[in-house]
N, C-alpha and C. Protein backbone atom coordinates (compact mmCIF):
# COMPACT_ATOMS: atom_id res chain seq x y z
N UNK A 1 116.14 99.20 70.82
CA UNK A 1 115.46 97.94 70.66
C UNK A 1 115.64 97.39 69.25
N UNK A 2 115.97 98.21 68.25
CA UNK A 2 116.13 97.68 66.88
C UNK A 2 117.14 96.59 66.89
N UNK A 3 118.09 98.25 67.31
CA UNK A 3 119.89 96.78 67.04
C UNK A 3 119.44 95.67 67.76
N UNK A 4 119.02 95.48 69.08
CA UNK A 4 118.69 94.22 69.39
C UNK A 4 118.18 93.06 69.03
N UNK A 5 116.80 93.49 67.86
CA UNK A 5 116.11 92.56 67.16
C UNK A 5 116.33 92.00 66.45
N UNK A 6 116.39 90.40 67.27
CA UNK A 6 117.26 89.50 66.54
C UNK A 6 115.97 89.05 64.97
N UNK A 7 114.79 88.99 66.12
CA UNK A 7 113.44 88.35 65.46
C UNK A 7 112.76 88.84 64.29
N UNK A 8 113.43 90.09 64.04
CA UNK A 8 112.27 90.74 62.96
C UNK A 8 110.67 91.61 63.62
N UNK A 9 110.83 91.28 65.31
CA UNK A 9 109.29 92.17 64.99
C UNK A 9 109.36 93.24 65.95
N UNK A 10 110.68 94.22 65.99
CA UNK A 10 110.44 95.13 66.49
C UNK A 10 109.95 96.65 65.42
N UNK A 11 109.44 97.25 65.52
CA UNK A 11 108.94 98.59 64.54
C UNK A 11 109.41 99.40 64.92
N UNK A 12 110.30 100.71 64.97
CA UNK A 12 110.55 101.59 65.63
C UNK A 12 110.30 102.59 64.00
N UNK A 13 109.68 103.98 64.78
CA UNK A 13 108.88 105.06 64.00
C UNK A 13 109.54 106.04 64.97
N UNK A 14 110.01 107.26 64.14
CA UNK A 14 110.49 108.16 64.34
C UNK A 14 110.02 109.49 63.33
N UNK A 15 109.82 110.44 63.95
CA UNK A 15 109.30 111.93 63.24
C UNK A 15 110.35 113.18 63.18
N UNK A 16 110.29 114.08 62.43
CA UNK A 16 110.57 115.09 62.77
C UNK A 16 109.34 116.44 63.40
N UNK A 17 108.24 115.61 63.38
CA UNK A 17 107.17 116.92 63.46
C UNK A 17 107.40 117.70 64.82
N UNK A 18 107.59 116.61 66.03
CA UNK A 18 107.87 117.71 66.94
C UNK A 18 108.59 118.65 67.10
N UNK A 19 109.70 118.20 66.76
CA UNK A 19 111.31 118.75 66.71
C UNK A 19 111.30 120.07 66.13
N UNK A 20 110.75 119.59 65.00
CA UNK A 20 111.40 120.73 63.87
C UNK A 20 110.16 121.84 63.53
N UNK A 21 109.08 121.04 63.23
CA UNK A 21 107.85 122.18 62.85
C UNK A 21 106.29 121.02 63.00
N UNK A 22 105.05 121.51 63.84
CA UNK A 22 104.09 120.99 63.61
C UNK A 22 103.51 120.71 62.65
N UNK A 23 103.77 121.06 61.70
CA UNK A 23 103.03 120.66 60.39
C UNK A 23 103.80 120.29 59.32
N UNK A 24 105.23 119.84 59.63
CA UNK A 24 106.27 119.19 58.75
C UNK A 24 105.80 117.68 59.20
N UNK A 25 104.67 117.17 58.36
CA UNK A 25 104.50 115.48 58.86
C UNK A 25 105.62 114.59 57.63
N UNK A 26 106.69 114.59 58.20
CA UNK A 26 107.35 113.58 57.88
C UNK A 26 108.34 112.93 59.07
N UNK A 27 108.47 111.61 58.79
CA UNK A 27 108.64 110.12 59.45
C UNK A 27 109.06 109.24 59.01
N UNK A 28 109.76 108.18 59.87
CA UNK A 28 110.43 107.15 59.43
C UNK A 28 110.01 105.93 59.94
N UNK A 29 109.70 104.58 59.12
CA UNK A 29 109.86 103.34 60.09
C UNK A 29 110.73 102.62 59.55
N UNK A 30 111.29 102.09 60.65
CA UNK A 30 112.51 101.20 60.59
C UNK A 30 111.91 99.96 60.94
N UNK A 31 111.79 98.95 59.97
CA UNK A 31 111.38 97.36 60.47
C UNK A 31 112.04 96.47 59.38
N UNK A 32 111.86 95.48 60.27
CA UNK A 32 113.50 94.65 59.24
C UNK A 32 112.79 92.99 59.37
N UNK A 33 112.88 91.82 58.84
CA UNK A 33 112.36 90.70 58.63
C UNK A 33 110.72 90.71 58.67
N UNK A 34 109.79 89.89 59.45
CA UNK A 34 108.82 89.37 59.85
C UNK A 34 107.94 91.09 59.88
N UNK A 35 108.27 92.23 60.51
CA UNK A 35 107.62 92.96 60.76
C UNK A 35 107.81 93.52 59.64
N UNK A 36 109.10 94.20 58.99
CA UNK A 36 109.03 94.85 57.60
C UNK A 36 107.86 94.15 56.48
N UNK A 37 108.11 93.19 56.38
CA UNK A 37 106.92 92.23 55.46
C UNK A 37 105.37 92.57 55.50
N UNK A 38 105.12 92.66 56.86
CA UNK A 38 103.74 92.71 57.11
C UNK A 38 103.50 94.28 56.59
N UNK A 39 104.44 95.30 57.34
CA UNK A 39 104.25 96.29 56.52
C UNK A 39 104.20 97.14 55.11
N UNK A 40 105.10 95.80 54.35
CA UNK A 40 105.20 96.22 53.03
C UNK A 40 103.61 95.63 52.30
N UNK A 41 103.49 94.21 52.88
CA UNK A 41 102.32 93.78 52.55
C UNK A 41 100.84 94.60 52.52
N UNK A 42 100.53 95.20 53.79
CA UNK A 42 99.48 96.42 53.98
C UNK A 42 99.94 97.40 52.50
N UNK A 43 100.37 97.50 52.42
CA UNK A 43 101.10 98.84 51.23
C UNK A 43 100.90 100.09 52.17
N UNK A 44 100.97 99.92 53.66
CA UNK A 44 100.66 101.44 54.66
C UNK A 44 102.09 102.34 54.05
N UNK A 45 103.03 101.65 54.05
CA UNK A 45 104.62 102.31 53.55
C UNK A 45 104.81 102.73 52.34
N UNK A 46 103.71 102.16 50.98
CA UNK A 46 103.72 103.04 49.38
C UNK A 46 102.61 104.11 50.27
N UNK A 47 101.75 104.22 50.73
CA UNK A 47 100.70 105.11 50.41
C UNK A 47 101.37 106.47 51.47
N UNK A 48 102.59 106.28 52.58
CA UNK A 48 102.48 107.46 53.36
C UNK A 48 103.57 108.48 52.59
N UNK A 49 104.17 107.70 51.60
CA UNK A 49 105.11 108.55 51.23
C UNK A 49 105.09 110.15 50.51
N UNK A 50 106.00 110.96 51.22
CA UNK A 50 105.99 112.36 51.12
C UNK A 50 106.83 112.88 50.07
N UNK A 51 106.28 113.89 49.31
CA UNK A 51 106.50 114.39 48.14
C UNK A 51 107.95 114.72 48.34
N UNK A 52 108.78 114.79 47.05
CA UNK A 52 110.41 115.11 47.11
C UNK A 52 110.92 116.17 47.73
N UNK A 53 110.17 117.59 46.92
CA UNK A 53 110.43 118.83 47.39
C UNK A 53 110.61 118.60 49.12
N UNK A 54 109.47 118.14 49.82
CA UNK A 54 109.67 118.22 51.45
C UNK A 54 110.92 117.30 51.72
N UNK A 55 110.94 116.66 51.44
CA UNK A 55 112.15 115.27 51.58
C UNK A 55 113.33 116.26 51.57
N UNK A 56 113.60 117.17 50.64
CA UNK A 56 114.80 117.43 50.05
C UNK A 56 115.06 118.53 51.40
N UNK A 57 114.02 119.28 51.75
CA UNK A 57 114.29 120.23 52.43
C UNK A 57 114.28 119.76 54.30
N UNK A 58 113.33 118.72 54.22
CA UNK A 58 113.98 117.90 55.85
C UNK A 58 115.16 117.72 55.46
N UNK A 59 115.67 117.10 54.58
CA UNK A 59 117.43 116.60 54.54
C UNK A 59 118.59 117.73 54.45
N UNK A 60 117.81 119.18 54.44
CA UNK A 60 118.47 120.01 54.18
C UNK A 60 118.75 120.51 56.01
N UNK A 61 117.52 120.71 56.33
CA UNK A 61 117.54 121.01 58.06
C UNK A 61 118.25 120.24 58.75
N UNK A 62 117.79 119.00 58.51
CA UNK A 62 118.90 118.00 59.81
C UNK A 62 120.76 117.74 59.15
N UNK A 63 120.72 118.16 58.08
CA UNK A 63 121.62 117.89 57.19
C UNK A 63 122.45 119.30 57.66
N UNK A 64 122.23 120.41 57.94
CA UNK A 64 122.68 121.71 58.42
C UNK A 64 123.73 121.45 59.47
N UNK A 65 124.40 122.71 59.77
CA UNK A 65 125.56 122.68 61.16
C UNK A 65 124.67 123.22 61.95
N UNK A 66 123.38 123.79 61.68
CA UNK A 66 122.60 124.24 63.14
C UNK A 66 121.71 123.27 63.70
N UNK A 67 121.41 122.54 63.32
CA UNK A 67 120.74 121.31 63.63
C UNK A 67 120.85 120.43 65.04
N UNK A 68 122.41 120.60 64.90
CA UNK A 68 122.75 119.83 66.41
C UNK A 68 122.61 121.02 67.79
N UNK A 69 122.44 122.10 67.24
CA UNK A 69 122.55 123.39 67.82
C UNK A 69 121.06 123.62 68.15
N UNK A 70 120.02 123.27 67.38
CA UNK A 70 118.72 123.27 67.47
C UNK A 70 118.13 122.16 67.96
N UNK A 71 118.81 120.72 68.56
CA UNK A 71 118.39 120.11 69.22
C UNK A 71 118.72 120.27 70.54
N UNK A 72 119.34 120.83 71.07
CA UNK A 72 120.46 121.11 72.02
C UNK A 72 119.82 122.28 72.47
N UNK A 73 119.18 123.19 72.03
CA UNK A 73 118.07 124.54 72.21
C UNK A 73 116.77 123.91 72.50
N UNK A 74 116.37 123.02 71.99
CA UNK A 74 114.81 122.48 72.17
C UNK A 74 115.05 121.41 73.19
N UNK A 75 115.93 120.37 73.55
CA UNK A 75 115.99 119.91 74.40
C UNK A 75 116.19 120.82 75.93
N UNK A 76 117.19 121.92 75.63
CA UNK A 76 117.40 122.57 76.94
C UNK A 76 115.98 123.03 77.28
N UNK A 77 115.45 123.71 76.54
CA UNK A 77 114.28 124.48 76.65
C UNK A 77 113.08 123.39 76.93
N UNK A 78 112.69 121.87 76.80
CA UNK A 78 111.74 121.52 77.14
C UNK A 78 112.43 120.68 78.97
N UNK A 79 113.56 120.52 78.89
CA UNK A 79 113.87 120.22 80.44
C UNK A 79 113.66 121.27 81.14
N UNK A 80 113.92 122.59 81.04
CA UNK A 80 113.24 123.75 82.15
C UNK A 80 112.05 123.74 82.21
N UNK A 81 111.38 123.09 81.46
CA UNK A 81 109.60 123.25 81.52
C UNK A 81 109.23 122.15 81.87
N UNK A 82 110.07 120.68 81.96
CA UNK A 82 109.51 119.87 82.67
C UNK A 82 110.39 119.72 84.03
N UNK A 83 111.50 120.30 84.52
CA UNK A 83 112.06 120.56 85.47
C UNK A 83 110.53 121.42 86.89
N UNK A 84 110.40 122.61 85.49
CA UNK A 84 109.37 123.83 86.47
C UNK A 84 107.70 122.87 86.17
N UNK A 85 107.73 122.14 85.67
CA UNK A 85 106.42 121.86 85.89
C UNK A 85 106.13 120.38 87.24
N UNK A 86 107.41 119.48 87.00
CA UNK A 86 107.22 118.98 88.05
C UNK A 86 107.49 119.34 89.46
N UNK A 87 108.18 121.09 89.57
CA UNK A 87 108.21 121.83 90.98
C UNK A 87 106.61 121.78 91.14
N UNK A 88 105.85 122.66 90.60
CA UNK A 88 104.66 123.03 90.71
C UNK A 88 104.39 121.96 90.81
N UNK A 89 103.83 121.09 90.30
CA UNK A 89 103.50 119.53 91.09
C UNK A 89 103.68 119.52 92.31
N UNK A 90 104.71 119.20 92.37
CA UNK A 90 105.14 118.63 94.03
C UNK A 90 104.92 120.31 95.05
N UNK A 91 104.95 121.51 94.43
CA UNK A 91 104.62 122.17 95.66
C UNK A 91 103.21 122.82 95.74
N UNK A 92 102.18 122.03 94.32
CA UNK A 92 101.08 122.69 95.06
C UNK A 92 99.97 121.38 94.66
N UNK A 93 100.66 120.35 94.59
CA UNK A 93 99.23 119.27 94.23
C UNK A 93 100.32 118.21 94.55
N UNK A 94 101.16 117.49 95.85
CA UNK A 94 102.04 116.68 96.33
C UNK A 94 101.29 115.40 96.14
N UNK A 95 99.81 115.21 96.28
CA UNK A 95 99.02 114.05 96.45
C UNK A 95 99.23 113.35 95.30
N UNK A 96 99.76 113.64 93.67
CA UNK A 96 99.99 113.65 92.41
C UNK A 96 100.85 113.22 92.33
N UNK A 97 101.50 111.90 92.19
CA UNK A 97 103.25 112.21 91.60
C UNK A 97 103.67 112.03 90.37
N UNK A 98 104.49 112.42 90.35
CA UNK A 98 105.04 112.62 88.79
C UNK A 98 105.85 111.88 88.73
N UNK A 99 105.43 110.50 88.11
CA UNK A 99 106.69 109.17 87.90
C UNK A 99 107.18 108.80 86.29
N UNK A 100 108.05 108.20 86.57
CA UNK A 100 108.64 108.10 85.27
C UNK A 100 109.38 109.45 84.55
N UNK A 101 109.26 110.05 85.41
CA UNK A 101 110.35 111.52 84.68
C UNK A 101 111.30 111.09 83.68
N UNK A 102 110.69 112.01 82.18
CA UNK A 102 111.54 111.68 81.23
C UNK A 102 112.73 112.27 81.13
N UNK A 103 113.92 112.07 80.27
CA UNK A 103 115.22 112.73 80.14
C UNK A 103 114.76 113.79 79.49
N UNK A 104 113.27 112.75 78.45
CA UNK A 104 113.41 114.26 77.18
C UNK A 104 111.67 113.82 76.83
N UNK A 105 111.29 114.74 76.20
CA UNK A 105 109.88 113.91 75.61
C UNK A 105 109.12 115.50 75.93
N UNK A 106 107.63 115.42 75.78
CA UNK A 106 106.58 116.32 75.78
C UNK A 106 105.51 116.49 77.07
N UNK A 107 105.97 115.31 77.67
CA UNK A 107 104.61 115.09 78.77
C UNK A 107 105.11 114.37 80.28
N UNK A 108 104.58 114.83 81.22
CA UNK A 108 104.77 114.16 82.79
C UNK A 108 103.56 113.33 82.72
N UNK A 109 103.80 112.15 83.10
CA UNK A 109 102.67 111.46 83.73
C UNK A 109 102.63 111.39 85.30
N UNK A 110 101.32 111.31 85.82
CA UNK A 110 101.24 111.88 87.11
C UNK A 110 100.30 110.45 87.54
N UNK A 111 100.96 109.89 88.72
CA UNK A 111 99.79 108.60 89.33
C UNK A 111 98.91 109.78 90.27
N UNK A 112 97.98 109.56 90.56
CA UNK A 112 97.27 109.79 91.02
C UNK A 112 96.93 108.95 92.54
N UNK A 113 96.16 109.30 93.70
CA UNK A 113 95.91 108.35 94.41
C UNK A 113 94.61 107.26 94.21
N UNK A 114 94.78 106.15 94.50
CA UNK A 114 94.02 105.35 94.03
C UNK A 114 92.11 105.20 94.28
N UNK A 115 92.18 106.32 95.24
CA UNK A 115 90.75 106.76 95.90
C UNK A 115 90.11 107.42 94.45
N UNK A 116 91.29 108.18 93.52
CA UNK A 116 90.50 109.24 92.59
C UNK A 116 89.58 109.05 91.42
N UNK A 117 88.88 109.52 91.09
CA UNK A 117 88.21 109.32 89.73
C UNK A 117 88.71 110.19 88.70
N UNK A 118 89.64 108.78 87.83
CA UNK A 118 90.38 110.11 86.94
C UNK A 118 89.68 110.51 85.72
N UNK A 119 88.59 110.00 85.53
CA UNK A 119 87.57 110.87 84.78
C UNK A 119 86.99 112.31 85.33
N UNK A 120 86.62 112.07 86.59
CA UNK A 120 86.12 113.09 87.31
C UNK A 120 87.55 114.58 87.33
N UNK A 121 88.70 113.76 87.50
CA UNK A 121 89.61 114.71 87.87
C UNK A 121 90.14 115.38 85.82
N UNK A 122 89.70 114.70 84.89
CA UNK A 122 89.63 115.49 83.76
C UNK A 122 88.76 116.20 83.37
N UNK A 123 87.58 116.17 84.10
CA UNK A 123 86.54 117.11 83.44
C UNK A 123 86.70 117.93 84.15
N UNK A 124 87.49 118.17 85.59
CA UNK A 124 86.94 119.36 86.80
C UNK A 124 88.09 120.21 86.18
N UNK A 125 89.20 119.66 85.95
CA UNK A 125 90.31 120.70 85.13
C UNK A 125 89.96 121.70 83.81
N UNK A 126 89.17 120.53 82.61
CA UNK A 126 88.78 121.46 81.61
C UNK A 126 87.99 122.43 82.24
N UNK A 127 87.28 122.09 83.04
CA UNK A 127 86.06 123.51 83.33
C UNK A 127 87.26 124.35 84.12
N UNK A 128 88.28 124.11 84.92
CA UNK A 128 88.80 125.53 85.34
C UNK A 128 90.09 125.77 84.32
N UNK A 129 89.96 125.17 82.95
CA UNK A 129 90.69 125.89 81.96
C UNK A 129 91.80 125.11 81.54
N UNK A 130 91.82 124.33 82.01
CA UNK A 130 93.15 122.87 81.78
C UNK A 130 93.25 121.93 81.19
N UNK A 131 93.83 121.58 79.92
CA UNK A 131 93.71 120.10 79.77
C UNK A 131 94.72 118.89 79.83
N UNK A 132 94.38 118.30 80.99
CA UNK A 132 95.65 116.95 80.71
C UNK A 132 94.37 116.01 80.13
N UNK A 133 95.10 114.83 79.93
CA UNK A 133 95.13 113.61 79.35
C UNK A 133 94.73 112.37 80.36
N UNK A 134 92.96 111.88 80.22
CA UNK A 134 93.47 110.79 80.75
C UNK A 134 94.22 109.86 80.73
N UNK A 135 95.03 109.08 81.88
CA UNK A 135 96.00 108.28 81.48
C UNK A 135 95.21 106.97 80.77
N UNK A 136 94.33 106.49 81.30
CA UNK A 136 93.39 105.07 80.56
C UNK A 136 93.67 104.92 79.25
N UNK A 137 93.47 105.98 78.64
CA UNK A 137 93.63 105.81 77.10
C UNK A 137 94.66 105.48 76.48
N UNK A 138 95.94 105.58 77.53
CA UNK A 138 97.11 105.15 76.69
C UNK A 138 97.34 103.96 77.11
N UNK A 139 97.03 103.26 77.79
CA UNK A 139 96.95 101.83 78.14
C UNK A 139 96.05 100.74 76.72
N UNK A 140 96.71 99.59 76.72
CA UNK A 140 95.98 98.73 75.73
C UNK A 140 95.27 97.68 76.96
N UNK A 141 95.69 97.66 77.73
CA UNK A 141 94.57 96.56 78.94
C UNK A 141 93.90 97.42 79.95
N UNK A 142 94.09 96.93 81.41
CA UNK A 142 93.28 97.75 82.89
C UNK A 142 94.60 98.57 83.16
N UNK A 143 94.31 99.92 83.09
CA UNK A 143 96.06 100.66 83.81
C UNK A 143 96.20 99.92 85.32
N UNK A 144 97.06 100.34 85.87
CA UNK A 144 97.51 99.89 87.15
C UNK A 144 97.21 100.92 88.20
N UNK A 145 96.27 101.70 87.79
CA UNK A 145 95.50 102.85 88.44
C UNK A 145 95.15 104.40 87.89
N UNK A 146 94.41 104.75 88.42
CA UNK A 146 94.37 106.21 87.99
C UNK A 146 95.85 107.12 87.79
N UNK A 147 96.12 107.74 86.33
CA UNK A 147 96.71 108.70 85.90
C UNK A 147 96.02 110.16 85.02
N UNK A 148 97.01 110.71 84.97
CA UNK A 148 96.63 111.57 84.16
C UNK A 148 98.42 112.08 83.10
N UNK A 149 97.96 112.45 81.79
CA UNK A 149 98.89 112.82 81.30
C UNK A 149 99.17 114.09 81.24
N UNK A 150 100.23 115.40 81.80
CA UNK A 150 100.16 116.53 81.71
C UNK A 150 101.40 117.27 80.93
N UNK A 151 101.05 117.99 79.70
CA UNK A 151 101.71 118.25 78.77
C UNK A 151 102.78 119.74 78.99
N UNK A 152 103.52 119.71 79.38
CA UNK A 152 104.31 121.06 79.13
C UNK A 152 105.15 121.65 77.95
N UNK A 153 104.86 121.09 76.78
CA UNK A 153 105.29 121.95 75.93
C UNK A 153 104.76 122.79 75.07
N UNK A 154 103.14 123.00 75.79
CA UNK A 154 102.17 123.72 74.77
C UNK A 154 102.07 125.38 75.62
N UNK A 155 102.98 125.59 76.63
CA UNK A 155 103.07 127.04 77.60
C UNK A 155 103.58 127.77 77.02
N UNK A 156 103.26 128.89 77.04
CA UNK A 156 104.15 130.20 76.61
C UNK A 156 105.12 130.50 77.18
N UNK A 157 105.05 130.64 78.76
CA UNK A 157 105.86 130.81 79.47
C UNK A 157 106.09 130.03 80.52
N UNK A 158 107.05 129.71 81.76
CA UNK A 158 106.82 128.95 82.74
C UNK A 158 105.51 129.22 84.19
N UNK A 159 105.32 130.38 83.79
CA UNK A 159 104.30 130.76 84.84
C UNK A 159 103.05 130.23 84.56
N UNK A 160 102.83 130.38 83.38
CA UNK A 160 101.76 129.42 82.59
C UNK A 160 101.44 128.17 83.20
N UNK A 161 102.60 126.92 83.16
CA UNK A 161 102.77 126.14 83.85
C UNK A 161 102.19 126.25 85.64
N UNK A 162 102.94 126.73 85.96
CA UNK A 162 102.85 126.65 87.60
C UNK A 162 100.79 127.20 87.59
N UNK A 163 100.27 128.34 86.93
CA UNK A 163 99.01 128.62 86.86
C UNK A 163 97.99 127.36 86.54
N UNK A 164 98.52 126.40 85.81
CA UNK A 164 97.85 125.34 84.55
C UNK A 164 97.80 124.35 86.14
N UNK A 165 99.03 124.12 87.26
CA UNK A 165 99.05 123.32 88.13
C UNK A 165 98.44 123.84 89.08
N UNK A 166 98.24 124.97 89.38
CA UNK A 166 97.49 125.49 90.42
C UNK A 166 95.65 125.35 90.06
N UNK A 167 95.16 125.51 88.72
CA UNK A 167 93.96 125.01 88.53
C UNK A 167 93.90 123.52 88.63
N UNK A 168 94.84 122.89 88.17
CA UNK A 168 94.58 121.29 88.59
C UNK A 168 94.21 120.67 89.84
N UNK A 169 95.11 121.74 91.16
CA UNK A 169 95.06 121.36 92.27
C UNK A 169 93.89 121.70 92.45
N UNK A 170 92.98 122.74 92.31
CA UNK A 170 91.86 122.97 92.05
C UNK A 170 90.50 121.96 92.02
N UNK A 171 90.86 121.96 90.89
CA UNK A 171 89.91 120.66 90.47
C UNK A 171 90.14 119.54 91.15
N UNK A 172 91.21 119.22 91.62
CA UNK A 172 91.41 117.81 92.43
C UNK A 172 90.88 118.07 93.69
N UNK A 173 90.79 119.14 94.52
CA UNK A 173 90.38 119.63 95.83
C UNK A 173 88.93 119.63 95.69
N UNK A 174 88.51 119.98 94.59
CA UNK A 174 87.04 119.59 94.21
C UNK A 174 86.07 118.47 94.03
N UNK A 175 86.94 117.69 93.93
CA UNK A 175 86.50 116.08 94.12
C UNK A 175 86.49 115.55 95.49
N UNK A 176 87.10 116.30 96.55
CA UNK A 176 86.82 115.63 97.60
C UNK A 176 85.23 116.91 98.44
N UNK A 177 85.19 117.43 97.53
CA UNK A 177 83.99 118.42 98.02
C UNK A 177 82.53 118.40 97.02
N UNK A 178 82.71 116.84 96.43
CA UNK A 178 81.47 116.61 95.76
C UNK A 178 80.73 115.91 96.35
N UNK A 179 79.88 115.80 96.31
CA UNK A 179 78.65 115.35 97.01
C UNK A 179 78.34 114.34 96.80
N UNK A 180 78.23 112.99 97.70
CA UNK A 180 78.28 111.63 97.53
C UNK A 180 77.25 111.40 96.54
N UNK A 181 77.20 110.35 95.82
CA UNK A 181 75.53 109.66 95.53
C UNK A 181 75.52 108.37 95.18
């Protein structure tokens, strides 16, 4: 979307924290006319800036010959976990679907059927040990229905996964066994 922007107000922000290490918070924004301005104006872009020493040593990691080798390891490794997490979906909670399947990223989003209460269906998960994400919150208007966001790159293993979906189905089977009022 950058190269495209003819206008000046696209922002595109990019990290290494996932990639490389959770607690390496360094980042980039790229904004160019109308949007660069506004951001230089805030001064949000003097105040986030990260000390040299870290600078020197992100530029040293992505700057490496293992780098392309270590994206290529973390990408393979989060497609088997969202490969095995949307099996378990579809073979033990089908009522759920898992749309928008990413190429690459951290999270499945799952529509839900439109009968559900996806508040109800986040609290019945934490209590049997689970946490997704309501989807509402990532919306800036009315979502277009009940979701939930479900994360697979926080498992140890893949069984983890398929266990994490089997309490979900759980909790979702539990909502149709609550008691009207």
């Amino acid at each position: 979307m950058v190269a495209l922007d003819r206008y000046g107000t696209v922002v595109h922000i990019s990290s290494l924290t996932k990639i490389l290490a959770p607690s390496l918070r360094l980042a980039a924004v790229i904004a160019r006319g109308p949007a660069a301005h506004r951001l230089r104006a805030s001064q949000l872009v003097e105040s986030f800036f990260v000390a040299r020493p870290l600078q020197e040593t992100a530029l040293e990691f992505v700057g490496s010959p293992s780098w392309p080798r270590h994206l290529s390891s973390v990408h393979a490794e989060l497609t088997t976990r969202r490969d095995a997490l949307a099996a378990a979906m579809l073979s033990l909670l089908p009522e759920a679907e898992p749309h928008l399947v990413p190429r690459g990223g951290l999270h499945l989003w799952v529509r839900l059927p439109p009968h559900v209460d996806e508040a109800a269906l986040v609290e019945g998960a934490r209590r049997n040990g689970v946490q997704v994400s309501p989807g509402r919150i990532y919306y800036p208007a009315e979502p277009p229905g009940p979701r939930v966001r479900v994360t697979h790159s926080a498992a140890t293993h893949l069984a983890e996964l398929t266990e994490g979906v089997r309490r979900l189905a759980e909790a979702y089977a539990g909502l149709s066994e609550a008691p009207a009022t």
